[in-house]
Every structure is written in C-alpha cells, then in structure tokens.
C-alpha atoms as a PDB file:
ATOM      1  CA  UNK A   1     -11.476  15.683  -6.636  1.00  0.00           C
ATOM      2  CA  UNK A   2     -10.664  12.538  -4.873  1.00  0.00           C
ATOM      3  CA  UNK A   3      -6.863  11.552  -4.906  1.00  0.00           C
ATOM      4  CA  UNK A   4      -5.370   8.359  -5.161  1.00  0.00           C
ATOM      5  CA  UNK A   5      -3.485   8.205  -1.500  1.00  0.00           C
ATOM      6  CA  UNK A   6      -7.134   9.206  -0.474  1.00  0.00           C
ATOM      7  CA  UNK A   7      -8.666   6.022  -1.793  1.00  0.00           C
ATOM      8  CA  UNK A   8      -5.938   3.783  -1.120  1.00  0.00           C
ATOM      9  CA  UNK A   9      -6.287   4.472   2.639  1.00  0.00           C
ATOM     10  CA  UNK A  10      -9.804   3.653   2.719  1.00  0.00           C
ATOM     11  CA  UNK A  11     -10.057   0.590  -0.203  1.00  0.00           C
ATOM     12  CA  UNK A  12      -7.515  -1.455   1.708  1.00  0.00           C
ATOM     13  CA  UNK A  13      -9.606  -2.284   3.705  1.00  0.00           C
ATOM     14  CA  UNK A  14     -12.253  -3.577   1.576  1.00  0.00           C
ATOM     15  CA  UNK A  15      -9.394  -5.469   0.151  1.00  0.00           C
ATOM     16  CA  UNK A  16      -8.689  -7.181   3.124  1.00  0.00           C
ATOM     17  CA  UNK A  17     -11.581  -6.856   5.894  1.00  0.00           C
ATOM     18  CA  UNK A  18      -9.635  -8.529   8.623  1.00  0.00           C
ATOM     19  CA  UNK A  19      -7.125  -5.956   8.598  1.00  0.00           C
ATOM     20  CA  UNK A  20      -8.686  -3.821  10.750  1.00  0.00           C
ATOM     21  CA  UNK A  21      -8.787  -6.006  14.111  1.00  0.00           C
ATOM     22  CA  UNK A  22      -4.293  -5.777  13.756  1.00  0.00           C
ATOM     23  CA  UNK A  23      -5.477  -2.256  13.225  1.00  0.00           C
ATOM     24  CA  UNK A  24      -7.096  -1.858  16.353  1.00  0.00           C
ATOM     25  CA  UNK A  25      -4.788  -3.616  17.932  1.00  0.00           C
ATOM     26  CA  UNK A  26      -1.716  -1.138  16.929  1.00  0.00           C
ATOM     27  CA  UNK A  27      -4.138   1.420  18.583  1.00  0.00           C
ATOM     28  CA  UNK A  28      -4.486  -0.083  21.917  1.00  0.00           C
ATOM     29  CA  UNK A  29      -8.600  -1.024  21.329  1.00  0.00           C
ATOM     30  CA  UNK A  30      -9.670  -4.588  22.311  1.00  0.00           C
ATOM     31  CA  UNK A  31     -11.604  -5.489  19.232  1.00  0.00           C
ATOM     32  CA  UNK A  32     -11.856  -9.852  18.394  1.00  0.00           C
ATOM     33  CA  UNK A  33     -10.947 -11.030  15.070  1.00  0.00           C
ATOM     34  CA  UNK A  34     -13.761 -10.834  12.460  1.00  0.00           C
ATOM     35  CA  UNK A  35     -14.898 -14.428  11.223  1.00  0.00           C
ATOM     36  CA  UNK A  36     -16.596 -12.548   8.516  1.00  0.00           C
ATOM     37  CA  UNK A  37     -16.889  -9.271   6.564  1.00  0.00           C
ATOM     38  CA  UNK A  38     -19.569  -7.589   4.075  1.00  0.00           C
ATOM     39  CA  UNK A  39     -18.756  -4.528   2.340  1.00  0.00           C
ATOM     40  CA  UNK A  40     -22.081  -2.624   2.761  1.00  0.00           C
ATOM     41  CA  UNK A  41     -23.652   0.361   0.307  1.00  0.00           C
ATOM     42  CA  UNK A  42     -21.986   3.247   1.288  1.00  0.00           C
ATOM     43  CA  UNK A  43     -24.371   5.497  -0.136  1.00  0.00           C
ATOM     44  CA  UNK A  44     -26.028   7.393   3.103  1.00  0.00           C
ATOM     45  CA  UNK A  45     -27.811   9.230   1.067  1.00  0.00           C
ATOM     46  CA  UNK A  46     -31.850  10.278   2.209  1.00  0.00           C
ATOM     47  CA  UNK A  47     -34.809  11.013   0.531  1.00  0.00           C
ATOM     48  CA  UNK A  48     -34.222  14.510   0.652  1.00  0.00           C
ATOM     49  CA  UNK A  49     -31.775  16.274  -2.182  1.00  0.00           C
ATOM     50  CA  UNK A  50     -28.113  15.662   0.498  1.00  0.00           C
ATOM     51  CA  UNK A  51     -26.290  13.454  -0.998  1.00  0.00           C
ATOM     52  CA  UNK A  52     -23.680  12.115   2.015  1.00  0.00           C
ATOM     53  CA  UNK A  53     -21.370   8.901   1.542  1.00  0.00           C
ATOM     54  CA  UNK A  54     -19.259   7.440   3.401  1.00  0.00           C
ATOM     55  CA  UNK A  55     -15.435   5.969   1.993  1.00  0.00           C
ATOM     56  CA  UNK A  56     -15.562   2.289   3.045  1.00  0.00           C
ATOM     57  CA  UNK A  57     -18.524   0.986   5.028  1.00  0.00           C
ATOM     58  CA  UNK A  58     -18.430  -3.043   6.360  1.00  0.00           C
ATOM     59  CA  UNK A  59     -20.423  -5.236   8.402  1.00  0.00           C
ATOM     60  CA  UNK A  60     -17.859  -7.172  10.508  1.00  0.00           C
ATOM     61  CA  UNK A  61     -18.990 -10.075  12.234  1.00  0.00           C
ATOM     62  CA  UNK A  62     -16.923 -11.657  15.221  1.00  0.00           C
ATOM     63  CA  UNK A  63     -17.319 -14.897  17.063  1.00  0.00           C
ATOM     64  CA  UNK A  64     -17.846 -13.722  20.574  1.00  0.00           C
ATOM     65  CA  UNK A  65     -19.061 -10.133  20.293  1.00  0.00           C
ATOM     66  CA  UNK A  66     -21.395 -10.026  17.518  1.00  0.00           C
ATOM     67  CA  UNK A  67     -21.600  -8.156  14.299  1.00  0.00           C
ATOM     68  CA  UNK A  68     -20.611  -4.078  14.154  1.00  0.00           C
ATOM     69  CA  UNK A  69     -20.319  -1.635  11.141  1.00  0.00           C
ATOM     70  CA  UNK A  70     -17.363  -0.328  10.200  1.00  0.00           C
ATOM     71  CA  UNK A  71     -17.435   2.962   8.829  1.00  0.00           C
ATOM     72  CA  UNK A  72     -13.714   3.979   7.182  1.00  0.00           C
ATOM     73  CA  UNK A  73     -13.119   7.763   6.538  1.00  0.00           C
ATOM     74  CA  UNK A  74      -9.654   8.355   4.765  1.00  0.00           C
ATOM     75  CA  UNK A  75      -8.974  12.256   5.709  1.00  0.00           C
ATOM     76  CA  UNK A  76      -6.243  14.140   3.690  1.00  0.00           C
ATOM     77  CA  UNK A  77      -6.262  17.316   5.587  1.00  0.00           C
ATOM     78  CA  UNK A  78      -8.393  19.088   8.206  1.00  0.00           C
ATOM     79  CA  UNK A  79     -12.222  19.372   7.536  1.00  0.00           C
ATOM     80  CA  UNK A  80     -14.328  21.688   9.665  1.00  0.00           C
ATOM     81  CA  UNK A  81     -17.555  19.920   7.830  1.00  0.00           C
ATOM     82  CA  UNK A  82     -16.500  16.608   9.710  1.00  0.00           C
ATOM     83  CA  UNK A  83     -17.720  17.436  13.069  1.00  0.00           C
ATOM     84  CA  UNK A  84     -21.313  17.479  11.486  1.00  0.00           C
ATOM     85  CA  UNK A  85     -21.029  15.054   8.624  1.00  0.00           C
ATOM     86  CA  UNK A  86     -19.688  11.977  11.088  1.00  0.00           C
ATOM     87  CA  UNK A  87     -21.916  12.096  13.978  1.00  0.00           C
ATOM     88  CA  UNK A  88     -24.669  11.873  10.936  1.00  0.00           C
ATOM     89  CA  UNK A  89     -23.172   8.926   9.763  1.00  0.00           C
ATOM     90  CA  UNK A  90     -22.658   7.281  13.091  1.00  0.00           C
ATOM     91  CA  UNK A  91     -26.425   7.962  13.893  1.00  0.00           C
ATOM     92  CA  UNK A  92     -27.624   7.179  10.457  1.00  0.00           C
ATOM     93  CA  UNK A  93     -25.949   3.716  10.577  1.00  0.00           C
ATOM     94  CA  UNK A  94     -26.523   3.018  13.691  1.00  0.00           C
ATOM     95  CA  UNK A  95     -30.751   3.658  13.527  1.00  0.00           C
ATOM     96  CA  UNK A  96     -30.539   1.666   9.561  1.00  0.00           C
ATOM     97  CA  UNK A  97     -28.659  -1.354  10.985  1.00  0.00           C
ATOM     98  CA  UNK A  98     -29.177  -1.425  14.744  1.00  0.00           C
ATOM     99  CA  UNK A  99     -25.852  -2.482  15.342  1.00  0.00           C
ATOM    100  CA  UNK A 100     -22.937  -0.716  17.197  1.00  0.00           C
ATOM    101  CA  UNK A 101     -21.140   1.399  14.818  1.00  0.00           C
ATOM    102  CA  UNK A 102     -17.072   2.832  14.685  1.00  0.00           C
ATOM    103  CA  UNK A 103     -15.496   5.042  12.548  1.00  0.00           C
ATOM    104  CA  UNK A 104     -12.101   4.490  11.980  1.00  0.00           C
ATOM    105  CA  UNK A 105     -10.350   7.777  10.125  1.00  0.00           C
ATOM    106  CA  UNK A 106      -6.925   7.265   8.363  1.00  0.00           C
ATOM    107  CA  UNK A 107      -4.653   9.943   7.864  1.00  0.00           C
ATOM    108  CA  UNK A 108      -1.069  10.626   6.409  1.00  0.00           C
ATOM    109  CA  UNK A 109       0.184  13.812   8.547  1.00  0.00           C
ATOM    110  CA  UNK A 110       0.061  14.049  12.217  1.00  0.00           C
ATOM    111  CA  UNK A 111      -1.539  17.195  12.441  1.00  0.00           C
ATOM    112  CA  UNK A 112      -4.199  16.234  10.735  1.00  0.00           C
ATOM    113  CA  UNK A 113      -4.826  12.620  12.740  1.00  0.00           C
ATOM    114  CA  UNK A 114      -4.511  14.674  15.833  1.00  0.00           C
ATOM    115  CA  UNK A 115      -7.570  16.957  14.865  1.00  0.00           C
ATOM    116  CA  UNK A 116      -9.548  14.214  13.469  1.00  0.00           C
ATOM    117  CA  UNK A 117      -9.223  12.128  17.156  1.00  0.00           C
ATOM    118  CA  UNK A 118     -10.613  14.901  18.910  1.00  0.00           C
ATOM    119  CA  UNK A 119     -14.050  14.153  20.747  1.00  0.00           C
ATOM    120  CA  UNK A 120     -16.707  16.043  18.750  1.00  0.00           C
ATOM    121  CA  UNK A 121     -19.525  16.839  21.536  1.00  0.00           C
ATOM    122  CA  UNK A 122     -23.153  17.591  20.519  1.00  0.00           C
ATOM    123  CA  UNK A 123     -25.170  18.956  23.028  1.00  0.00           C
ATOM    124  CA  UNK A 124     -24.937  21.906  25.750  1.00  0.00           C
ATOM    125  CA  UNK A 125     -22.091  22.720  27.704  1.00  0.00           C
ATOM    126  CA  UNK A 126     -23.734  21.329  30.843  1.00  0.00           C
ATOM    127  CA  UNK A 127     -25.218  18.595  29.197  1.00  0.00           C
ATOM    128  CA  UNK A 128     -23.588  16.441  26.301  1.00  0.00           C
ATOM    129  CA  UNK A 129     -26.621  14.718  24.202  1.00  0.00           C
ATOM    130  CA  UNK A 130     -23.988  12.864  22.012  1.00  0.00           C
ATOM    131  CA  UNK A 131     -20.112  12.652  21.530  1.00  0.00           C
ATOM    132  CA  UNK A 132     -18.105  10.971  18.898  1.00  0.00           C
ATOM    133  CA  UNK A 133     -14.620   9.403  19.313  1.00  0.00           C
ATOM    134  CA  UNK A 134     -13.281   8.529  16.372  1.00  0.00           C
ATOM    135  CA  UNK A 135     -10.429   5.880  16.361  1.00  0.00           C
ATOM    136  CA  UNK A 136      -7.519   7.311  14.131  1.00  0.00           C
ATOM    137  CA  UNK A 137      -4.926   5.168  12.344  1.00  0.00           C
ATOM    138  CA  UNK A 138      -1.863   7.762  11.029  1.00  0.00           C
ATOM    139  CA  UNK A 139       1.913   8.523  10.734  1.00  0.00           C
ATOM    140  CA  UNK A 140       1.821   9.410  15.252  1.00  0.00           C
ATOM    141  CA  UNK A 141       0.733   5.394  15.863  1.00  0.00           C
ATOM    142  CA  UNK A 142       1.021   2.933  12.957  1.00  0.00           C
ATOM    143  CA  UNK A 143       4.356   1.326  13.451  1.00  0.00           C
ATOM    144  CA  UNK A 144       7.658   2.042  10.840  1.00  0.00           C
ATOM    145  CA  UNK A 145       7.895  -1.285   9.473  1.00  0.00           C
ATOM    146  CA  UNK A 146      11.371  -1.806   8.317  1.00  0.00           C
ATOM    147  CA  UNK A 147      12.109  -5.356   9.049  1.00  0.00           C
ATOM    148  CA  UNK A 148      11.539  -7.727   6.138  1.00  0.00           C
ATOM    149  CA  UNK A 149      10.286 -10.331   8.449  1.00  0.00           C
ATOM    150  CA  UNK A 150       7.834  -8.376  10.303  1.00  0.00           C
ATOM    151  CA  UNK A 151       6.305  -6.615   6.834  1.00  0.00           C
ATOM    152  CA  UNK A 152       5.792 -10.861   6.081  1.00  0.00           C
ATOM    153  CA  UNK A 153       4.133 -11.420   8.943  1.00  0.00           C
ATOM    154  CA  UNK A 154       1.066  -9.127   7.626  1.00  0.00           C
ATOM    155  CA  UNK A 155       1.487  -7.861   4.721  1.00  0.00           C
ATOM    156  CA  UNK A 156      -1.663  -5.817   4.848  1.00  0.00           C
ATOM    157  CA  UNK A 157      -0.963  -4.051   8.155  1.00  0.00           C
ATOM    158  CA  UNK A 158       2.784  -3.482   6.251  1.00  0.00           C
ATOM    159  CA  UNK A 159       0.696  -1.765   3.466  1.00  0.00           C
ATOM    160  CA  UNK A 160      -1.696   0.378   5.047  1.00  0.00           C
ATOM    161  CA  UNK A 161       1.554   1.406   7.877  1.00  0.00           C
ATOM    162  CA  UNK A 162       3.778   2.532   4.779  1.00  0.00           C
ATOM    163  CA  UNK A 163       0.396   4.776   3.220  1.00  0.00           C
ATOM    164  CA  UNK A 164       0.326   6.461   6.340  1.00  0.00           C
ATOM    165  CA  UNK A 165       4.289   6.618   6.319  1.00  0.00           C
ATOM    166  CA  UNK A 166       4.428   8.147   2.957  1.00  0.00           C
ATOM    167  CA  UNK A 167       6.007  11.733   3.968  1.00  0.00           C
ATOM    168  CA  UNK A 168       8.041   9.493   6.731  1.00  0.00           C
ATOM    169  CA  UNK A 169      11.659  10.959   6.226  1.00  0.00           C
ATOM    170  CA  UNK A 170      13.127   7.260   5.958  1.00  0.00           C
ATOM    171  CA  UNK A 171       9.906   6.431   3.732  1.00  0.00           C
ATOM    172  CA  UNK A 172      12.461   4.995   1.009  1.00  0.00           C
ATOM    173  CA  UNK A 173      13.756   2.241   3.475  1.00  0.00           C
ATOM    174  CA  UNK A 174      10.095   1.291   4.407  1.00  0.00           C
ATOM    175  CA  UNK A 175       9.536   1.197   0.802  1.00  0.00           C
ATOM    176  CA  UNK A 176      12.333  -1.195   0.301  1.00  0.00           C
ATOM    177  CA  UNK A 177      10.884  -3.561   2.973  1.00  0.00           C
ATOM    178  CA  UNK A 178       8.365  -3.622   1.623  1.00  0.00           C
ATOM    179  CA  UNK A 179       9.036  -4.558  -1.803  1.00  0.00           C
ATOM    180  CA  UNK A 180      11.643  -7.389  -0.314  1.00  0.00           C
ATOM    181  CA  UNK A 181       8.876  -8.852   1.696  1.00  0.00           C
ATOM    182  CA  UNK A 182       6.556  -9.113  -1.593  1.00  0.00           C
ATOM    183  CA  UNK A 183       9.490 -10.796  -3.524  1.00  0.00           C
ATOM    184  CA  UNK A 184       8.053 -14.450  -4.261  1.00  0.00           C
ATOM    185  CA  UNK A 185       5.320 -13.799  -3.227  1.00  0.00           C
ATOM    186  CA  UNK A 186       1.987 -15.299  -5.743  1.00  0.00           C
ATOM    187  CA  UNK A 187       0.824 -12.172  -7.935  1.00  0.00           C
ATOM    188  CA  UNK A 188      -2.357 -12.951  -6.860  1.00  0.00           C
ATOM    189  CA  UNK A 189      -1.639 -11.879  -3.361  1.00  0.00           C
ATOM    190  CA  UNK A 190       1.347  -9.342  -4.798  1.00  0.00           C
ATOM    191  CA  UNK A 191      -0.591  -7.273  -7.095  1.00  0.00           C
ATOM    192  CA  UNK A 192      -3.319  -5.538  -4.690  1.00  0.00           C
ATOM    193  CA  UNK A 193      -0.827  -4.534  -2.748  1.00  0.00           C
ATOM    194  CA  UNK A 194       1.778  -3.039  -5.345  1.00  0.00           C
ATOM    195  CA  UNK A 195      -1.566  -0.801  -7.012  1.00  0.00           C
ATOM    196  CA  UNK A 196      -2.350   0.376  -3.306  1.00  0.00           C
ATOM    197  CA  UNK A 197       0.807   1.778  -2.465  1.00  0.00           C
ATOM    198  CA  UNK A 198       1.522   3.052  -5.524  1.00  0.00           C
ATOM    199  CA  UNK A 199      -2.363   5.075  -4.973  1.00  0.00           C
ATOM    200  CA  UNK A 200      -1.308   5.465  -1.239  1.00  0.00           C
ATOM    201  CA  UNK A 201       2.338   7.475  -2.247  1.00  0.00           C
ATOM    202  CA  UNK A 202       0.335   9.934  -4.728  1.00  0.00           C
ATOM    203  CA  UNK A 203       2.468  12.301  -6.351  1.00  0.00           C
ATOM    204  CA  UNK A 204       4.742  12.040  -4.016  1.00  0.00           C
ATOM    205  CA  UNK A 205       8.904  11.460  -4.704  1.00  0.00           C
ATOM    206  CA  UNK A 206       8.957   8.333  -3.027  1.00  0.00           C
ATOM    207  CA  UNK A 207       6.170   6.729  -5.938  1.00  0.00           C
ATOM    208  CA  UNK A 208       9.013   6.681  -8.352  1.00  0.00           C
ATOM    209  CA  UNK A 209      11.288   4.962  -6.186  1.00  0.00           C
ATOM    210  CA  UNK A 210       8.115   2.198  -5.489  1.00  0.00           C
ATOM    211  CA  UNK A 211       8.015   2.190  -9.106  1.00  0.00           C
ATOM    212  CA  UNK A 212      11.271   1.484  -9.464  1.00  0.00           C
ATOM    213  CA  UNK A 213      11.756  -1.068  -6.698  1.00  0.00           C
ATOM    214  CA  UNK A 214       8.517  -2.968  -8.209  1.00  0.00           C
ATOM    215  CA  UNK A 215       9.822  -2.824 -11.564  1.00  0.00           C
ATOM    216  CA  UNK A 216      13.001  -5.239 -10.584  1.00  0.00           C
ATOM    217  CA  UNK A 217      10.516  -8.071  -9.375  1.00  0.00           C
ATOM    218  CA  UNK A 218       9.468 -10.745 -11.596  1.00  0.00           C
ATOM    219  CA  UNK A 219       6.591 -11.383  -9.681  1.00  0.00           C
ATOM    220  CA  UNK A 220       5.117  -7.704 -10.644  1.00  0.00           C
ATOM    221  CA  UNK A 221       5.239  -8.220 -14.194  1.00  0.00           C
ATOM    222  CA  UNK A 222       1.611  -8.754 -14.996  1.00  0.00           C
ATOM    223  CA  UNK A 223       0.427  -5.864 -12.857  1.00  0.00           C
ATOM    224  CA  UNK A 224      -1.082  -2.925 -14.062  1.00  0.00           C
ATOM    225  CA  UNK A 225       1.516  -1.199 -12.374  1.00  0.00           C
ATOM    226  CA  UNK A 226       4.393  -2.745 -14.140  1.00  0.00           C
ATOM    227  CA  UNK A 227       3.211  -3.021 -17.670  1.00  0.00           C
ATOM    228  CA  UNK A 228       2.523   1.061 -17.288  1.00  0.00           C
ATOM    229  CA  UNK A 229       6.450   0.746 -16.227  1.00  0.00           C
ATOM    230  CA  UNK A 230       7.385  -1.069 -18.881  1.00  0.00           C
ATOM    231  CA  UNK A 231       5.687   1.367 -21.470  1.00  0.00           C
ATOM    232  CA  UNK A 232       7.661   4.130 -19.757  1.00  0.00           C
ATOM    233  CA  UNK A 233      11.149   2.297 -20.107  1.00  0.00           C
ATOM    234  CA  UNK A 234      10.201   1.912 -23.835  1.00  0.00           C
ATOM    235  CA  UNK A 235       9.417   5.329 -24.203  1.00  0.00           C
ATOM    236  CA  UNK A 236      12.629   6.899 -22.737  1.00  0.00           C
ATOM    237  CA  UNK A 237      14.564   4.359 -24.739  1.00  0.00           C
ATOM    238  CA  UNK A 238      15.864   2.290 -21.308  1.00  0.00           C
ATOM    239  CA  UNK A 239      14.262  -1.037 -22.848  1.00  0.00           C
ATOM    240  CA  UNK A 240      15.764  -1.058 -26.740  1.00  0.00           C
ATOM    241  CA  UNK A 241      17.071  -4.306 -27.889  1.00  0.00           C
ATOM    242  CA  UNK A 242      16.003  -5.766 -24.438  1.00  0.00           C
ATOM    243  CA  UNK A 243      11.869  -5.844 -25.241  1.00  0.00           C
ATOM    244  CA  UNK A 244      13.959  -7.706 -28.758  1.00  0.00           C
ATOM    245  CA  UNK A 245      15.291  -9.972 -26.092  1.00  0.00           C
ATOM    246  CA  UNK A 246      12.453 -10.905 -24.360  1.00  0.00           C
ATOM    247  CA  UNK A 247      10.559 -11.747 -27.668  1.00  0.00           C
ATOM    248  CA  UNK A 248      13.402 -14.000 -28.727  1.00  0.00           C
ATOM    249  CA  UNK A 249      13.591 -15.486 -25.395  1.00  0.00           C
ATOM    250  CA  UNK A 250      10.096 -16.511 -25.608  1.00  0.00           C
ATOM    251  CA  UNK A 251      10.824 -18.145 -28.779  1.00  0.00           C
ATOM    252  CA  UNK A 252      13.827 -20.263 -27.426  1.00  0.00           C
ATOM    253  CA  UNK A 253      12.512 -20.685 -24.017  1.00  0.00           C
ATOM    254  CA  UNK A 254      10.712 -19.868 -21.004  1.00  0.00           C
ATOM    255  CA  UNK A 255      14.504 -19.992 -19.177  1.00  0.00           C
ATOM    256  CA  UNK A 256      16.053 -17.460 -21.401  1.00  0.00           C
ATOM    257  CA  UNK A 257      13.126 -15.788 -20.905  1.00  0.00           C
ATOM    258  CA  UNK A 258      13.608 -15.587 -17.261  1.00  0.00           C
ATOM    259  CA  UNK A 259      16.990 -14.599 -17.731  1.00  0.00           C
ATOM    260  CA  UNK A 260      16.468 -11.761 -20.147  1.00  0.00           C
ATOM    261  CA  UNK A 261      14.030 -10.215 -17.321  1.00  0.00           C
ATOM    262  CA  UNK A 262      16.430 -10.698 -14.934  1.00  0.00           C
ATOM    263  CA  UNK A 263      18.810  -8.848 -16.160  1.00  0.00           C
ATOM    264  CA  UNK A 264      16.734  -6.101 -17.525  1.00  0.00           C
ATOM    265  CA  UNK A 265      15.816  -5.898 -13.841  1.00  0.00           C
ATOM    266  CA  UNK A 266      19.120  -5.681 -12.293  1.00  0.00           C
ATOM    267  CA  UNK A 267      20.320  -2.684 -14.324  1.00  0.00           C
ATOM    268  CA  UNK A 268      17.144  -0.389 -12.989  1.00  0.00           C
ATOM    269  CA  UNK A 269      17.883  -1.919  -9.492  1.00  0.00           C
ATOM    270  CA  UNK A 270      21.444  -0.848 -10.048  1.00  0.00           C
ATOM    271  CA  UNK A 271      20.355   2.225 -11.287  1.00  0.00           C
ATOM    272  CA  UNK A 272      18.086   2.876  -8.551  1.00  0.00           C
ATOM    273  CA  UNK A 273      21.037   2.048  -5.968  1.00  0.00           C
ATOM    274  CA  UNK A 274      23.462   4.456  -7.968  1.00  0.00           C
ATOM    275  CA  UNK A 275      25.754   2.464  -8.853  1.00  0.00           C
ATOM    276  CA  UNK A 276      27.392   3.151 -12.144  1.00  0.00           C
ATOM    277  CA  UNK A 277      26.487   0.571 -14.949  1.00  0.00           C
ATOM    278  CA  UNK A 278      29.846   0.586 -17.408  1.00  0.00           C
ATOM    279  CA  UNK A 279      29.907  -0.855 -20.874  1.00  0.00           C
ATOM    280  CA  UNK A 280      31.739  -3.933 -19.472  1.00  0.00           C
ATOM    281  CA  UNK A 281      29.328  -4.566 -16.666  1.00  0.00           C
ATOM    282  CA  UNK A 282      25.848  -4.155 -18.972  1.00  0.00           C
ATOM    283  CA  UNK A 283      27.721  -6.157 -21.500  1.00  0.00           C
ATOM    284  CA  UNK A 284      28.431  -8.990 -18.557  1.00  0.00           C
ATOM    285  CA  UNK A 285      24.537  -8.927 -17.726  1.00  0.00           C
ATOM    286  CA  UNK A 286      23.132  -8.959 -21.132  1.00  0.00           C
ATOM    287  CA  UNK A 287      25.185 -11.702 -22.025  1.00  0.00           C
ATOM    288  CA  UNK A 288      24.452 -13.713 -19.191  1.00  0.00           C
ATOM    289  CA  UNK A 289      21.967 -16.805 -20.069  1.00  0.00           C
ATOM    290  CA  UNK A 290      22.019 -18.156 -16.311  1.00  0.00           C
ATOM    291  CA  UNK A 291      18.761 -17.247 -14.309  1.00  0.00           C
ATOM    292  CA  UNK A 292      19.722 -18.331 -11.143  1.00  0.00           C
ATOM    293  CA  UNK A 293      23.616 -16.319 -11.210  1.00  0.00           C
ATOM    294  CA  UNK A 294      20.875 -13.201 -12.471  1.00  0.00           C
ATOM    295  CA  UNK A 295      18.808 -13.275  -9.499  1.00  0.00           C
ATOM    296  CA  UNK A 296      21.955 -13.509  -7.063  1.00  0.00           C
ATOM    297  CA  UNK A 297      22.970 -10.508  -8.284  1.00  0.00           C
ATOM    298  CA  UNK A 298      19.993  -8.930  -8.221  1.00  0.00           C
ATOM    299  CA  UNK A 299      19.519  -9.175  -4.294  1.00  0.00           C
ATOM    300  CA  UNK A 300      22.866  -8.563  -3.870  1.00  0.00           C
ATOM    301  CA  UNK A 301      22.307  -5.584  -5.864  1.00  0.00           C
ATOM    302  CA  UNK A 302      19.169  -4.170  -3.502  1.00  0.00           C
ATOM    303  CA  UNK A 303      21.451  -3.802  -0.654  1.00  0.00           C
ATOM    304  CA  UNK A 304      25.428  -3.450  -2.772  1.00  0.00           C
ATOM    305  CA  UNK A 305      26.861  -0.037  -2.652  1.00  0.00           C
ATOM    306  CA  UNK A 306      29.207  -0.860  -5.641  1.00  0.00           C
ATOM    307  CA  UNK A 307      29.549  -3.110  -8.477  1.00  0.00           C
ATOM    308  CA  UNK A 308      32.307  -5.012  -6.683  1.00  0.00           C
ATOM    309  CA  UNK A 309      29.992  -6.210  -4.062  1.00  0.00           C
ATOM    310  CA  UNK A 310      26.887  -7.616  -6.603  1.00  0.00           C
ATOM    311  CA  UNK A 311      29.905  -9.162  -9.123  1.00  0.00           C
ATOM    312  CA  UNK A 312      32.289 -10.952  -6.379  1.00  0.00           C
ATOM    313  CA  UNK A 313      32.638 -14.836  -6.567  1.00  0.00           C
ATOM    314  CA  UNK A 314      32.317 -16.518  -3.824  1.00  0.00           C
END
C-alpha cells in the first residue's frame, strides 16, 4: 500500500516542476533552469501482462540544453527489485522519447538514500553493457532549513528539505520555520504546501505538531487540512462556544470575525508552546475584540516561553 510521505516526495514535484533544477543544485549536478515542464503518463506499462509505473515522470525543457525526462522514484526503504525495475525504466524512456533520461530517487533515512545512489552495473565483470546512477535527494544532502528567511526564498525546496527531514531530531524547529515562512502567504500558494507536508510527515509525531502549528494561521483556514482540524477541536470539545463565536462574528462583522479566529488560534499556539492558559488569561483573549493586539500576541506567542512574555505592554 502506498503511504502518504511516499507520495508527497514524489507529487511535489509535479506541483512545482522547476523545483528540481534548486534540487540538483543542492546535489552538486549542473542542470539549467527548466523554461517549461509536462507531466508525462507514467504508465510504463507493455503489451505484455507487467504492469511497471513509474511515481512522477516529466518532460523538462531548458533554454540551452534541450528537453530531458525526468523520472521521480520516492523510495521508503531498501528494494532489491530496484536494480532491475530502474534500468527498465531508464531504457524504456529513453527508446519511447529519444531524449536523455534521469532518475532522481527521494528518500527519508540515510541508509536507505545511500543504497539507492549506488551504481547498478548490467553487464559482465570485464565488460559493463549499462550502468545506472541514480541522483538521490535525502536526509545525508538536502539542507536543514531553519531560517525563516531562507525557507521564503523557495518555499518548495523548504518543503521537499523538511519531507526528507521528517525523522530529523530537531524536525519540530524545521517545522516551525516552516510554518512562519507560510504566514501571509496567499492560500493559493499556502495550501499545496501545508497538504504535502502533512502527507510527507506520515504517521509520524511531528504531523501533530504541523497540525498544530497550521491550525494557528489564518491563512490555512480553507485548507483541507485545517477544516479536518477544526472538526477534531469540535470533537474533543477544544472549540465550544468559540465555533458560537465565529458564527456571531460573521453576523456583526468580518473584523470580529478575524478576531474571534485569532484568538481561538493563540490558545492552541499557547498550548502547543506549553504554556499554561489560566481562567484569567483565556478570559483576557476571548474577550478581546482587537485583531491587530490578537495577532501580536500570537507571534509573540510562537517563540514566548511564558505568558508574561506574549501579555507585556510595551
């Protein structure tokens, strides 16, 4: 059964073609900028009953070097079956669209990314008729982006470098770049990226804490992601009177609308930092009808370490 980190490191990059030439680059391969992309059929399948597909297959075309297919091959663990089933695609593609081909193979452990760059060698030993060298992308060479800046610079690159970061011991701070570098930004441009990396962390620990960290962000509220988020906080009873709120905000205005959000998401973001949410302080947020004061407390809340520091007047 295919899992959801599994497609996520493959379907980013038919979600943004051009990501893999800052890709390449991160690897140390001299590959030009695409002026164009074309997802192709993956389907590699012949006449014959063997069915064989590839994960994400592209036609890239580039101003000074041509066209090339990309073949993408997201690999969750070692796969003796590989050494035969990539050459095959590398020839197939290669004789259907006589253009060069590379396969790119994503991966979220090292060990794994380490076997999958090996050289696979057909031939005999004295004489190699063909060998493969797959170009890897994984936790030993995408960079740890924790720098909101940087994570803004390329927001894709940030993406696909925290899926292959997801078991990454400081995996929560990348996290928390990342979600700071998505705050404002259009939902257009937002949502892909929230839905990948919540398919690229799995079942992993850290997907709550994306959840979470999404769920404070005003920009995320029409996502798949955050509606399911929303139906949780209803369900475990963190949303009473507020989902009230938010209707009768809508009735008075899109402002106390925005501030009824607001505050519902600075208590999970104070939540999520661990800070202890008193009677006195939930009663100071709820009450508050002031959008703007609500959002300066909620970034001072993503980095506070106690109330003090998210409540002080300056």
């Amino acid at each position: 059964m295919v899992s959801s980190p599994h497609e996520a490191m493959h379907r980013i990059f038919q979600e943004y073609p051009g990501l893999f030439s800052r890709v390449s680059e991160v690897l140390g391969v001299d590959i030009p900028p695409p002026i164009s992309a074309t997802a192709l059929p993956t389907d590699l399948t012949e006449t014959r009953p063997l069915e064989r597909r590839v994960d994400t297959l592209l036609r890239i075309d580039t101003e000074h070097d041509g066209p090339f297919v990309l073949a993408v091959e997201a690999q969750g663990k070692k796969d003796p079956s590989k050494t035969t089933s990539w050459p095959y695609y590398v020839s197939y593609l290669h004789n259907k669209y006589a253009l060069p081909v590379l396969l790119l193979v994503v991966c979220q452990d090292r060990a794994t990314a380490e076997w999958a760059a090996r050289p696979v060698s057909i031939g005999l030993r004295q004489w190699q008729t063909l060998s493969l060298n797959p170009l890897v992308a994984g936790p030993h060479n995408m960079p740890v982006i924790k720098d909101v800046a940087e994570a803004r610079k390329d927001l894709a690159l940030a993406t696909l470098a925290t899926i292959t970061h997801a078991d990454n011991p400081d995996v929560d701070a990348i996290l928390k770049t990342l979600s700071a570098a998505l705050r404002d930004t259009p939902e257009s441009i937002a949502d892909p990226i929230v839905e990948l990396t919540a398919q690229g962390l799995g079942n992993r620990p850290a997907a709550q804490q994306w959840r979470n960290l999404v769920a404070v962000d005003l920009s995320f509220y029409k996502s798949p992601l955050s509606e399911e988020l929303r139906e949780e906080g209803r369900a475990k009873g963190l949303d009473e009177g507020r989902a009230e709120g938010r209707a009768e905000g809508r009735a008075e205005g899109l402002n106390e609308g925005r501030a009824e959000a607001r505050a519902e998401g600075l208590l999970l973001m104070l939540g999520v930092r661990g800070i202890t949410v008193t009677d006195e302080i939930r009663q100071k947020i709820t009450n508050c009808d002031d959008p703007q004061l609500l959002r300066q407390w909620l970034h001072r809340a993503t980095t506070a370490t106690t109330a003090e520091e998210v409540f002080a007047t300056q």
